[in-house]
N, C-alpha and C. Protein backbone atom coordinates (compact mmCIF):
# COMPACT_ATOMS: atom_id res chain seq x y z
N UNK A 1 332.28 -32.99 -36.75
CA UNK A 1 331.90 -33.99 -35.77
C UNK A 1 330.41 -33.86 -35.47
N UNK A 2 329.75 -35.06 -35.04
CA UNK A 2 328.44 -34.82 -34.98
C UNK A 2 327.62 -34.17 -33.70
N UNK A 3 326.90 -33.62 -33.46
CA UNK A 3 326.34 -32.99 -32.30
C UNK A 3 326.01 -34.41 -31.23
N UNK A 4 326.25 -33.69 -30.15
CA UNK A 4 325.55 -35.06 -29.12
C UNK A 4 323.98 -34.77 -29.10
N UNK A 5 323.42 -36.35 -28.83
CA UNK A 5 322.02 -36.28 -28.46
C UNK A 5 321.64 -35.77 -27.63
N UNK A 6 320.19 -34.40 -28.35
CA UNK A 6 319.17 -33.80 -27.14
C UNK A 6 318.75 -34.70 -26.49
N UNK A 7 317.75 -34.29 -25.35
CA UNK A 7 317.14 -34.71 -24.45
C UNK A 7 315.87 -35.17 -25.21
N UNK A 8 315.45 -34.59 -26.35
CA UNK A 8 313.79 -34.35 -27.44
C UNK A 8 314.92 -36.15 -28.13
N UNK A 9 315.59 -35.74 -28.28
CA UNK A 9 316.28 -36.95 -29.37
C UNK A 9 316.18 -38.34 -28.05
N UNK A 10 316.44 -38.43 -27.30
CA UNK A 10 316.34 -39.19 -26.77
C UNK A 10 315.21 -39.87 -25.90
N UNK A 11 314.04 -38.99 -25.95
CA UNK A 11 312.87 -39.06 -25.40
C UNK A 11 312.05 -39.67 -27.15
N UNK A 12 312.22 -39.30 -27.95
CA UNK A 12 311.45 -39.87 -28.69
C UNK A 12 312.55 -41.88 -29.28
N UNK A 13 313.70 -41.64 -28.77
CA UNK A 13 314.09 -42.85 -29.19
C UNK A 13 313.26 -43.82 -28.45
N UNK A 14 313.56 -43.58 -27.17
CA UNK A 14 312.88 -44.27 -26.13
C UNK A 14 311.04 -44.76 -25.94
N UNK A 15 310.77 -43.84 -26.92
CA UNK A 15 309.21 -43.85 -27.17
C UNK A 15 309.32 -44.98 -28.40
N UNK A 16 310.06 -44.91 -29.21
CA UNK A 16 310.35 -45.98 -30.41
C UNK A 16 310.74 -47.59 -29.72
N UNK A 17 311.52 -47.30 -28.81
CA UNK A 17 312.43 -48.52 -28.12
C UNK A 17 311.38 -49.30 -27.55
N UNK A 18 310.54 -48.62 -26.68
CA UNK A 18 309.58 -49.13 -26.01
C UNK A 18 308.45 -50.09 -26.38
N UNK A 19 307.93 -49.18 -27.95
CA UNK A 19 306.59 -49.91 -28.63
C UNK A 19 307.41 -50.84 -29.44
N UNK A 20 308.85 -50.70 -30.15
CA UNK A 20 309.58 -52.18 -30.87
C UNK A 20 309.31 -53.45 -29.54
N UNK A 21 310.14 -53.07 -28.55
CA UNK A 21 310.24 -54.08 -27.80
C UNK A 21 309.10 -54.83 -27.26
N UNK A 22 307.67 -54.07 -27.32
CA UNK A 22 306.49 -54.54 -26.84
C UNK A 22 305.82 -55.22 -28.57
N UNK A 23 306.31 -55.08 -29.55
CA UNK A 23 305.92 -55.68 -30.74
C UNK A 23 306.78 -57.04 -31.01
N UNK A 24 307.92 -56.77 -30.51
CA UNK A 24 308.68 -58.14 -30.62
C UNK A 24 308.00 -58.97 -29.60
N UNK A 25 307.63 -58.90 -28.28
CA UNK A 25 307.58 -59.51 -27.57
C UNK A 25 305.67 -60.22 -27.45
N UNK A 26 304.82 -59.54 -28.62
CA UNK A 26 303.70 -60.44 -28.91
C UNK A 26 304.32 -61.40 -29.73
N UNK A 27 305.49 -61.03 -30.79
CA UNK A 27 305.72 -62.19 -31.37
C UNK A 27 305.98 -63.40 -31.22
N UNK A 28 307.29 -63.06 -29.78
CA UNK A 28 308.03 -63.94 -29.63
C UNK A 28 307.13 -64.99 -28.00
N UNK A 29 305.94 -64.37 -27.57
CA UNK A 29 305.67 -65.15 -26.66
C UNK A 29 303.97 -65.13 -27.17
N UNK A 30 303.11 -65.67 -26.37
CA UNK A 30 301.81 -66.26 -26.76
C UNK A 30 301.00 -64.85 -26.47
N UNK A 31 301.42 -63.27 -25.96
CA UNK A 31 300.55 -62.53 -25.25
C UNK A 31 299.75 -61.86 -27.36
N UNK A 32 298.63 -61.34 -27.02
CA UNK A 32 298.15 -60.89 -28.32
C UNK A 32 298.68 -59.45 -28.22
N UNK A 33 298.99 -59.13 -29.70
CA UNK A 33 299.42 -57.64 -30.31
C UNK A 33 299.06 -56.96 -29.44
N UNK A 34 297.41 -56.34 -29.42
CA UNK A 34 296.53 -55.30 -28.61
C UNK A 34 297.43 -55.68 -26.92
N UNK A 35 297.71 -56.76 -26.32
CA UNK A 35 298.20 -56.65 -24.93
C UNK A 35 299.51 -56.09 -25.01
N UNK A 36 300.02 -56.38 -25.78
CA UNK A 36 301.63 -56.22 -25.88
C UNK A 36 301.42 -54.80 -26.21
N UNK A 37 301.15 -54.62 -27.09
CA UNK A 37 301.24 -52.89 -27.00
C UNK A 37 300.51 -51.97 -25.94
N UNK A 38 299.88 -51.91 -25.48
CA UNK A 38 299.11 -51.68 -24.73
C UNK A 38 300.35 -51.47 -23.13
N UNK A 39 301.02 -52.53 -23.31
CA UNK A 39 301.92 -52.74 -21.72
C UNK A 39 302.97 -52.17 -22.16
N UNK A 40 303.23 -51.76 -23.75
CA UNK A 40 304.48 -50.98 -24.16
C UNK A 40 304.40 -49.52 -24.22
N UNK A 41 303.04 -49.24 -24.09
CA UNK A 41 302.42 -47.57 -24.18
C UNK A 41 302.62 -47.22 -22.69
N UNK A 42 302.88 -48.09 -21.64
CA UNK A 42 302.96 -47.63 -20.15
C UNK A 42 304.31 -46.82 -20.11
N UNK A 43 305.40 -47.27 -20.55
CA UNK A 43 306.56 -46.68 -20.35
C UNK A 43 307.04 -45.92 -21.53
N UNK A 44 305.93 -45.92 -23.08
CA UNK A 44 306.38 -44.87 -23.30
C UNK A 44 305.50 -43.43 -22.95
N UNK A 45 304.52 -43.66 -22.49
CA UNK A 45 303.94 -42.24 -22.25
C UNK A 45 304.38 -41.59 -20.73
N UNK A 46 305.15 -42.83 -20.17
CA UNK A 46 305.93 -42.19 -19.09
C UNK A 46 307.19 -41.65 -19.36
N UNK A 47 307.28 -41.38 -20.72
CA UNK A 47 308.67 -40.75 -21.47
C UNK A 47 308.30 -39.72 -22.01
N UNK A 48 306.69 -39.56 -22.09
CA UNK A 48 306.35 -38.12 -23.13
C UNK A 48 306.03 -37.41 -21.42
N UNK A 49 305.76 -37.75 -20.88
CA UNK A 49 305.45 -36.95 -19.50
C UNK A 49 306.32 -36.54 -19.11
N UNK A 50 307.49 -37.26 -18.97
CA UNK A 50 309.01 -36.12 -18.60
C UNK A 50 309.13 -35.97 -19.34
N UNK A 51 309.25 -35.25 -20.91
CA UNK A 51 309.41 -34.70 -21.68
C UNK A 51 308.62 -33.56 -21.70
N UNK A 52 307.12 -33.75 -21.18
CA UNK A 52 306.45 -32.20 -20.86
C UNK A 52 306.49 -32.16 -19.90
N UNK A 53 306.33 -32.29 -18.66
CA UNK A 53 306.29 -31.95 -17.63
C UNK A 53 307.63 -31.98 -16.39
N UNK A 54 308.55 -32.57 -16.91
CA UNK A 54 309.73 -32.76 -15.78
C UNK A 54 310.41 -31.50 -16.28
N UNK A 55 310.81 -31.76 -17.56
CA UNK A 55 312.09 -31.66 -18.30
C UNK A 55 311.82 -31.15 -19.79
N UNK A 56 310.53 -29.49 -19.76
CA UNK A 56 310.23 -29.41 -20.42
C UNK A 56 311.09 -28.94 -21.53
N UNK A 57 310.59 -28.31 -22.77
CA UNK A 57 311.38 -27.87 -23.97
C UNK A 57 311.49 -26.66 -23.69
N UNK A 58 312.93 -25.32 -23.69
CA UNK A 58 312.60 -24.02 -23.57
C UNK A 58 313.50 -23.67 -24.65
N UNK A 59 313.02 -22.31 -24.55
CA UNK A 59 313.84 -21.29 -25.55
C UNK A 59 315.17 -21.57 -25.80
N UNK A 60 316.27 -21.24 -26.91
CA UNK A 60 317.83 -21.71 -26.44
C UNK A 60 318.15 -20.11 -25.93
C-alpha cells in the first residue's frame, strides 16, 4: 500500500498548484503572464515559509 503524503509532499504540491493556477489564469483572462505570476508567487512563498519556519523539517 502506498505511504500517505508528507507535509514536504504537500508543501511543494501546493507550490506547483499555485504557479499552474496563476498560468492558467493569464490565459484565460486579459491580466499579462509577468502579473499573473507574480500574484501566484504570493501564496506560494507563503507555503515555503511554513515549510521553514512554522512547520520545519526534523530528524525522523
Amino acid at each position: 500500500m502506498a505511504e500517505a503524503l508528507s507535509t514536504a509532499d504537500l508543501v511543494l504540491a501546493s507550490i506547483a498548484i499555485a504557479m499552474a493556477l496563476s498560468a492558467f489564469g493569464a490565459v484565460a483572462t486579459s491580466l499579462s503572464v509577468a502579473v499573473a505570476m507574480a500574484a501566484g508567487s504570493i501564496p506560494a512563498t507563503g507555503s515555503i515559509g511554513y515549510a521553514l519556519f512554522y512547520n520545519p523539517p526534523t530528524d525522523a
